[in-house]
Protein backbone atom coordinates (compact mmCIF):
# COMPACT_ATOMS: atom_id res chain seq x y z
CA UNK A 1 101.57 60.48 52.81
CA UNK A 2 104.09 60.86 49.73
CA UNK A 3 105.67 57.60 50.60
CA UNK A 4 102.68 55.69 49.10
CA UNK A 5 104.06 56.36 45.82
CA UNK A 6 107.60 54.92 45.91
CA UNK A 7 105.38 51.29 47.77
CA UNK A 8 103.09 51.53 44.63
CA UNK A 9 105.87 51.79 42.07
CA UNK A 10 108.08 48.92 43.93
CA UNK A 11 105.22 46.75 44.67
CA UNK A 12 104.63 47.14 40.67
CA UNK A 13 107.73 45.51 40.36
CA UNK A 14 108.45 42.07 38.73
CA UNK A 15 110.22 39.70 41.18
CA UNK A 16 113.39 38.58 40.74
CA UNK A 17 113.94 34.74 39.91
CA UNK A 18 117.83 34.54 39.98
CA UNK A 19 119.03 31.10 40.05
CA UNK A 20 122.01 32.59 42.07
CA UNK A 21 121.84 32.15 45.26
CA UNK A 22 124.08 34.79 46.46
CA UNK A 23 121.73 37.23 44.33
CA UNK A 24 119.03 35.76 45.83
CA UNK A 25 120.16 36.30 49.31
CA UNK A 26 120.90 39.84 48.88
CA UNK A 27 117.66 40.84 46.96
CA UNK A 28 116.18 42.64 49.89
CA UNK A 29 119.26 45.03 50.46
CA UNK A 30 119.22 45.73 47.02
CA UNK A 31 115.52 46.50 46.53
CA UNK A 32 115.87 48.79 49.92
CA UNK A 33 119.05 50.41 48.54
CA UNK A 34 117.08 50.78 44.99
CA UNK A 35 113.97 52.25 47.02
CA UNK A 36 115.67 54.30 49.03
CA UNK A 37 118.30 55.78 46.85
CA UNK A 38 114.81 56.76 44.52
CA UNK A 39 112.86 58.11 47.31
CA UNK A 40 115.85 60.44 48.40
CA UNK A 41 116.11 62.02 45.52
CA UNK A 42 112.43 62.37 45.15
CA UNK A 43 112.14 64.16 48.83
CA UNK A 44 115.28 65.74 47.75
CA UNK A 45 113.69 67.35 44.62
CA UNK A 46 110.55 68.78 46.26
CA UNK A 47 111.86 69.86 49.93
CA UNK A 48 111.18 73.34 49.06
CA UNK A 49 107.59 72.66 48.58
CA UNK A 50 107.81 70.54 51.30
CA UNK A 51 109.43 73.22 53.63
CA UNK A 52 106.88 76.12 52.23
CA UNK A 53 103.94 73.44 53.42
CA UNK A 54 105.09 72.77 57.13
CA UNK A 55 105.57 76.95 57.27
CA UNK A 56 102.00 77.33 55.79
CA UNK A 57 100.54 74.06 58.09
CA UNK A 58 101.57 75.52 60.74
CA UNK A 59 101.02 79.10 60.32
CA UNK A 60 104.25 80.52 60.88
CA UNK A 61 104.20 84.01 61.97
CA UNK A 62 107.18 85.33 59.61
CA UNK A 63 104.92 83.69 56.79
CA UNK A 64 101.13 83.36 57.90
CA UNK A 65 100.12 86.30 55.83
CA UNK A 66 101.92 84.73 52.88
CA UNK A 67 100.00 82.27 50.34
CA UNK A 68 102.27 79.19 48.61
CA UNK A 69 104.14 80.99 45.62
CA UNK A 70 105.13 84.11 47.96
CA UNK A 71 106.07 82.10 50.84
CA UNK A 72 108.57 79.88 48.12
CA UNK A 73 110.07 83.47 46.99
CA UNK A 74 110.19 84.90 50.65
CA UNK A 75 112.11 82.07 52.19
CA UNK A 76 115.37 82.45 50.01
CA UNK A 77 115.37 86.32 50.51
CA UNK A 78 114.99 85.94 54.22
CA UNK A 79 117.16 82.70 55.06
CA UNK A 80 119.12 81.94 51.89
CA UNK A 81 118.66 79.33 49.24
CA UNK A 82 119.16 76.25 52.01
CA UNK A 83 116.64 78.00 53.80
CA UNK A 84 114.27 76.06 51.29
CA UNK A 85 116.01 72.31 52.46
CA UNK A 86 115.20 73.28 56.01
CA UNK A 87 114.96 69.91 57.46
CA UNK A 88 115.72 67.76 54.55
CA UNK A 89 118.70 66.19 56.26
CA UNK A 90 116.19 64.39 58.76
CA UNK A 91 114.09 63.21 56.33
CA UNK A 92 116.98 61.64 54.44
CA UNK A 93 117.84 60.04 57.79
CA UNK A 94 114.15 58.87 57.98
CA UNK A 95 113.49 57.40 53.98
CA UNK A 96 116.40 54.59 53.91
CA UNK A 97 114.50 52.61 57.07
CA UNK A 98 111.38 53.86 56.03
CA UNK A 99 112.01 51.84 52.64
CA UNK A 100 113.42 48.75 53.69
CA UNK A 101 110.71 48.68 56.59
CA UNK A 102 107.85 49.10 53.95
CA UNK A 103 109.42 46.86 50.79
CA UNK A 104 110.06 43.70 53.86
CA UNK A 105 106.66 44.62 55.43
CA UNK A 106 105.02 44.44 51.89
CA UNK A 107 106.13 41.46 50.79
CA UNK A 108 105.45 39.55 54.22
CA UNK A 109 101.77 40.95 54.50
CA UNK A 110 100.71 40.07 51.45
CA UNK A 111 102.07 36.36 51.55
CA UNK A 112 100.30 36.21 55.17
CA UNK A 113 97.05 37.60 53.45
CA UNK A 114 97.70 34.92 50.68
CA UNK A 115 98.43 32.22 52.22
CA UNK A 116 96.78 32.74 56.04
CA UNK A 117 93.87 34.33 55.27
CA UNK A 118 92.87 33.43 51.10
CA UNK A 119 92.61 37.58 49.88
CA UNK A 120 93.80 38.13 46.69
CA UNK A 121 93.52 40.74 43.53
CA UNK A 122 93.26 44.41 44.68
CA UNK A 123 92.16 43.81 48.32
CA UNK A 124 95.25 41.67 48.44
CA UNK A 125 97.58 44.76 47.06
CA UNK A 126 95.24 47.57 49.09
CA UNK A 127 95.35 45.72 52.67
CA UNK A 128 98.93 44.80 52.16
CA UNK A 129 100.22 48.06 51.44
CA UNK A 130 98.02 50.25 53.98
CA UNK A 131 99.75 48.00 56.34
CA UNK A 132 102.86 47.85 55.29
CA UNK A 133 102.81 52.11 55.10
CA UNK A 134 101.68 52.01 59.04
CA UNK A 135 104.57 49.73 60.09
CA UNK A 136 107.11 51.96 58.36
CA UNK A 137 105.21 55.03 60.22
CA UNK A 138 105.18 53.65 63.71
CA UNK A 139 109.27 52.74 63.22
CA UNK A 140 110.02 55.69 61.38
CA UNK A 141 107.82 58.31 63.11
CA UNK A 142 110.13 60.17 65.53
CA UNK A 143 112.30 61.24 62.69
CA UNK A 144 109.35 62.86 60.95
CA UNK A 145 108.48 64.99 64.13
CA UNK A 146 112.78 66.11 64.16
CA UNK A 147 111.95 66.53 60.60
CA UNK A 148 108.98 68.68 61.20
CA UNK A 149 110.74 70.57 63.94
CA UNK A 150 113.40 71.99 62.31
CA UNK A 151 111.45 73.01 58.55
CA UNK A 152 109.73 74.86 60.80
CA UNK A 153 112.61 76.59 62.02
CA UNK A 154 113.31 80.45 60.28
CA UNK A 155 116.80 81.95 60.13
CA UNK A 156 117.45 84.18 63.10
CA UNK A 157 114.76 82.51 65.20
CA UNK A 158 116.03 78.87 65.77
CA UNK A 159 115.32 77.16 68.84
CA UNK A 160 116.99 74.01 67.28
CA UNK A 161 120.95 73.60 65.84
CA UNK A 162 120.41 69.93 64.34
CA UNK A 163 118.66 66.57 64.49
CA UNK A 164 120.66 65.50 67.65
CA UNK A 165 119.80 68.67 69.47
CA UNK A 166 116.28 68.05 68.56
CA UNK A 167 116.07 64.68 69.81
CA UNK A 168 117.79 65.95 72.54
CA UNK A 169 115.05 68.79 73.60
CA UNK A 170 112.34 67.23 72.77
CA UNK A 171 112.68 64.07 74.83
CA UNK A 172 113.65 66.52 78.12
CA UNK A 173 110.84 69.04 77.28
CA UNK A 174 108.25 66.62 76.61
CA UNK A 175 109.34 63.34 77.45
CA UNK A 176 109.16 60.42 74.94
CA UNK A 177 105.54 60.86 74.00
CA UNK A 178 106.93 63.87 72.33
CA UNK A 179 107.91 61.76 69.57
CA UNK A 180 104.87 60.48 68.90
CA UNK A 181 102.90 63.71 68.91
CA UNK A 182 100.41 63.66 65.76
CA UNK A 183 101.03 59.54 65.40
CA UNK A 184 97.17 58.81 65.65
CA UNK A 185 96.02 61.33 62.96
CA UNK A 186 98.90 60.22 60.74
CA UNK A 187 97.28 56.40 61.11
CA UNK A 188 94.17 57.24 60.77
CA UNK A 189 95.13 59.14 57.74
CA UNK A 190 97.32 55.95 55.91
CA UNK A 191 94.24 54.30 55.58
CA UNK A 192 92.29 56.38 53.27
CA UNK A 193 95.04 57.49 51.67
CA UNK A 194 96.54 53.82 50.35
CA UNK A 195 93.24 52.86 50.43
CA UNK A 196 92.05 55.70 47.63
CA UNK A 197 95.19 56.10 46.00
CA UNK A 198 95.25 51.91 45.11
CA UNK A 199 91.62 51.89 44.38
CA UNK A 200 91.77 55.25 41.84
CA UNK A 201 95.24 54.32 39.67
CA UNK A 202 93.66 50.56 39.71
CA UNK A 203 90.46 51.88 38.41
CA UNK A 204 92.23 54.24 36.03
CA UNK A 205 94.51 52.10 34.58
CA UNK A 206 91.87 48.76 33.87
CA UNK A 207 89.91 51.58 32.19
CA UNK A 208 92.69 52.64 30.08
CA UNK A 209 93.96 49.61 29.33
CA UNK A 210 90.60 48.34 28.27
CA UNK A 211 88.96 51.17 26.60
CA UNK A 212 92.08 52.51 24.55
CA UNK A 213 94.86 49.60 24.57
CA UNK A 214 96.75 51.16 21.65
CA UNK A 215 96.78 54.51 22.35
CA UNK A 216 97.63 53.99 26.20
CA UNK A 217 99.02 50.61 26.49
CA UNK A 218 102.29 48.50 25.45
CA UNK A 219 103.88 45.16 26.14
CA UNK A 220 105.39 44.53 29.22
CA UNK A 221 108.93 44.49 29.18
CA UNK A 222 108.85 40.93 31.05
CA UNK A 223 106.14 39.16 29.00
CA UNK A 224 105.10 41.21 25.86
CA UNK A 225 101.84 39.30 26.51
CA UNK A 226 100.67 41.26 29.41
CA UNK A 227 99.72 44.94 28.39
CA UNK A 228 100.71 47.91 30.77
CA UNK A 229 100.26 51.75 30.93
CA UNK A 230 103.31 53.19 28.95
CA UNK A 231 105.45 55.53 31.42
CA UNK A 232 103.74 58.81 30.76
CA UNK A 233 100.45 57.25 31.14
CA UNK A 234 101.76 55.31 34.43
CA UNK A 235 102.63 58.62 35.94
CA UNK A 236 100.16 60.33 35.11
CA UNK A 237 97.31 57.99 36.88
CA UNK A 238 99.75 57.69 39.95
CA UNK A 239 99.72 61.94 40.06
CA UNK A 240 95.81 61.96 39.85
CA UNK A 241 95.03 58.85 42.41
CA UNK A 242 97.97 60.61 44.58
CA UNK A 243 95.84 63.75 44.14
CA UNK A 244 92.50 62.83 44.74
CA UNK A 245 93.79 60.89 47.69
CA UNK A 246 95.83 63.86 49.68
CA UNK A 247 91.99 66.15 49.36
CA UNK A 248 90.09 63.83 51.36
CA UNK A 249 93.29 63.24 53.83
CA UNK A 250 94.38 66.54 53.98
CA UNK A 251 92.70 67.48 57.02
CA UNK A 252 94.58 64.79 59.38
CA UNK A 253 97.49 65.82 57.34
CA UNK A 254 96.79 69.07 58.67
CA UNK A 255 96.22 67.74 62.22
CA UNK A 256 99.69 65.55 61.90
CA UNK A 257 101.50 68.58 61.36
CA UNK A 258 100.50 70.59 64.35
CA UNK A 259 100.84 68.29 66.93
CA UNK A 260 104.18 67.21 65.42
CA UNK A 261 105.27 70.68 65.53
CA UNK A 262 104.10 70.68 69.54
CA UNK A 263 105.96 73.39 71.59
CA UNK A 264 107.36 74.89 68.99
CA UNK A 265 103.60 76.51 68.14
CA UNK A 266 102.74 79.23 70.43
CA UNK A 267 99.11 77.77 70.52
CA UNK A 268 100.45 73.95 71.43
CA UNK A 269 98.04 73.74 74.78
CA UNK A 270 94.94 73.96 72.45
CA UNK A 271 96.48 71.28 69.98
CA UNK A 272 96.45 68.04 72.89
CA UNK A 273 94.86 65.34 70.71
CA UNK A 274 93.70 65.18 67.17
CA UNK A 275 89.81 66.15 67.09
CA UNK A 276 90.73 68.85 69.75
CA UNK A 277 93.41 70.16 67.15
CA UNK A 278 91.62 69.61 63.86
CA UNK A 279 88.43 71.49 66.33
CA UNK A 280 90.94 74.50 66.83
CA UNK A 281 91.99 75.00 63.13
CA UNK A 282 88.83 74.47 61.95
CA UNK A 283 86.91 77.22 64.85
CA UNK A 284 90.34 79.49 64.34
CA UNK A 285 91.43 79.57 60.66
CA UNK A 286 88.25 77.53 58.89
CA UNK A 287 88.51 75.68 55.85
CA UNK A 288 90.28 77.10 53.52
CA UNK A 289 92.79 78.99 55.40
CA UNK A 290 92.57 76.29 58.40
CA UNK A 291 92.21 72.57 57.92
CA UNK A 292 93.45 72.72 53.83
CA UNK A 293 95.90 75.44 54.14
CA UNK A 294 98.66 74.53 51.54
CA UNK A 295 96.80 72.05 49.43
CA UNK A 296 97.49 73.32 46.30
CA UNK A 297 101.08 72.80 47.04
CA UNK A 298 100.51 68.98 47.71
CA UNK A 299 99.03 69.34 43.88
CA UNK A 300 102.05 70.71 42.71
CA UNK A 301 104.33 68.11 44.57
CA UNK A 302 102.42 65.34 43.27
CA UNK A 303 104.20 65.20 39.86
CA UNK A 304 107.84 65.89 40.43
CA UNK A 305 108.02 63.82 43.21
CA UNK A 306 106.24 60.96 41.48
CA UNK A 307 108.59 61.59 38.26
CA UNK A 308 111.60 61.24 40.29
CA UNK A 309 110.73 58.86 42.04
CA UNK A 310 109.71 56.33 38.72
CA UNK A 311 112.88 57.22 36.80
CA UNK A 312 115.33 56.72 40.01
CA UNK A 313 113.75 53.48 40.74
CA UNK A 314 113.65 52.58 37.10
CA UNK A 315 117.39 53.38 36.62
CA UNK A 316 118.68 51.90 40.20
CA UNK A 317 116.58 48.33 39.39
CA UNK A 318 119.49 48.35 35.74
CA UNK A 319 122.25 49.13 37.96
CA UNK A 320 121.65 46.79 40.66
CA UNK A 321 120.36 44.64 38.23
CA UNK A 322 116.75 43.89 40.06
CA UNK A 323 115.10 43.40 36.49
């Protein structure tokens, strides 16, 4: 679901009009390098909140009777200070394709919606981006279940040694399908995600823009006739769309996360497909401690990760000179 951010932020982007051609030609590898580079170090920045939520998502029995901020002080005592970037090696693995799949996807969607089909304006932005986010999840999704697999792991108990052993067990444990585990939740849950996060920083930033253009708003860059959201501003309405976004999805998030996890759950059998899992959570752990177990943490996430990931963009686009 964090992903959404980075496509918002590049979609944002101005595009490039080099009359170079051999600038031209290598746009796309630069805007993937850009986007990826920027949502490394954004994952990068927040895989210890990231690791705490798969422990808590899951319930991990060496944490289950923890809550966020205890679980984030446990870990280091118990496994070390890696012990917090569990897993982060996978997901760097996973964000490079995951970026150029998205920024390609993005750009060809919307051009078929333009062109094809005659949507413009939001819709235009909202369809194209939900679908360019579910292309990059269907290519990308096995190395968010190795991912999953081995945050989950705690020192002294590991059932994994890396991502190749992972791919390795999974596929003879549970065949192929085991990489997919949680894909249909994790769809279901794009939609209203993009959807919500597009339509809320949209709808927060026309209302800024028009209700306080001074105090909120400068020139763009590009064209100082076109007013946009100055940075703090920008960020801001990204953290609260992002926010308000994640509580209605959080459930399938939830859901996601435990089938992902599969075999490695001692209660796997009851977690077969997603209403039978999101059933189980809810009849087992409820609400609270069940289906949004770990949400504040996604609140906490939303800001560094979005900050990272606007200034590392910002400052890759001068290097690589995508302005």
């Amino acid at each position: 679901a964090e992903e959404i951010t980075l496509e918002t932020v590049v979609s944002a982007a101005p595009t490039m009009t080099s009359t170079t051609p051999a600038k031209g030609d290598y746009h796309w590898l630069r805007s993937f390098v850009a986007g990826g580079v920027a949502g490394c170090c954004a994952k990068t920045t927040i895989a210890p909140l990231d690791r705490v939520k798969i422990l808590l998502q899951g319930q991990s029995p060496h944490y289950k009777h923890l809550g966020v901020f205890s679980t984030l002080l446990n870990v280091p005592k118990k496994e070390g200070i890696l012990g917090l970037y569990k897993g982060n090696g996978a997901m760097m693995v996973r964000i490079f394709p995951y970026g150029a799949i998205q920024f390609m996807a993005f750009d060809k969607y919307k051009k078929l919606l333009n062109t094809r089909v005659g949507i413009t304006g939001h819709v235009h932005r909202l369809m194209a981006g939900s679908m360019a986010g579910l292309t990059a999840v269907m290519f990308t999704y096995p190395l968010d279940v190795v991912r999953a697999r081995l945050a989950f792991q705690v020192t002294g108990h590991h059932r994994y040694s890396g991502i190749v052993n992972v791919f390795q067990s999974v596929y003879r444990t549970e065949g192929a399908s085991g990489f997919y585990r949680g894909l249909t939740p994790t769809l279901i849950g794009m939609a209203p995600y993009a959807g919500l996060s597009f339509f809320t920083f949209g709808t927060l930033k026309s209302l800024g823009l028009k209700h306080f253009p001074e105090k909120l708003g400068r020139p763009s860059s590009d064209n100082p006739d076109v007013l946009v959201l100055k940075s703090h501003i920008n960020l801001l309405c990204g953290g609260v769309a992002g926010a308000f976004a994640q509580t209605v999805s959080y459930p399938l998030d939830v859901t996601r996360r435990r089938m992902q996890l599969g075999t490695a759950l001692p209660d796997s059998d009851k977690c077969g497909s997603p209403m039978k899992t999101m059933k189980y959570v809810y009849e087992t752990y409820g609400i609270r401690r069940g289906l949004y177990r770990g949400l504040s943490l996604n609140y906490i996430r939303c800001i560094p990760s979005q900050a990272m990931a606007f200034t590392t963009y910002e400052f890759m686009k001068q290097l690589l000179h995508l302005n």
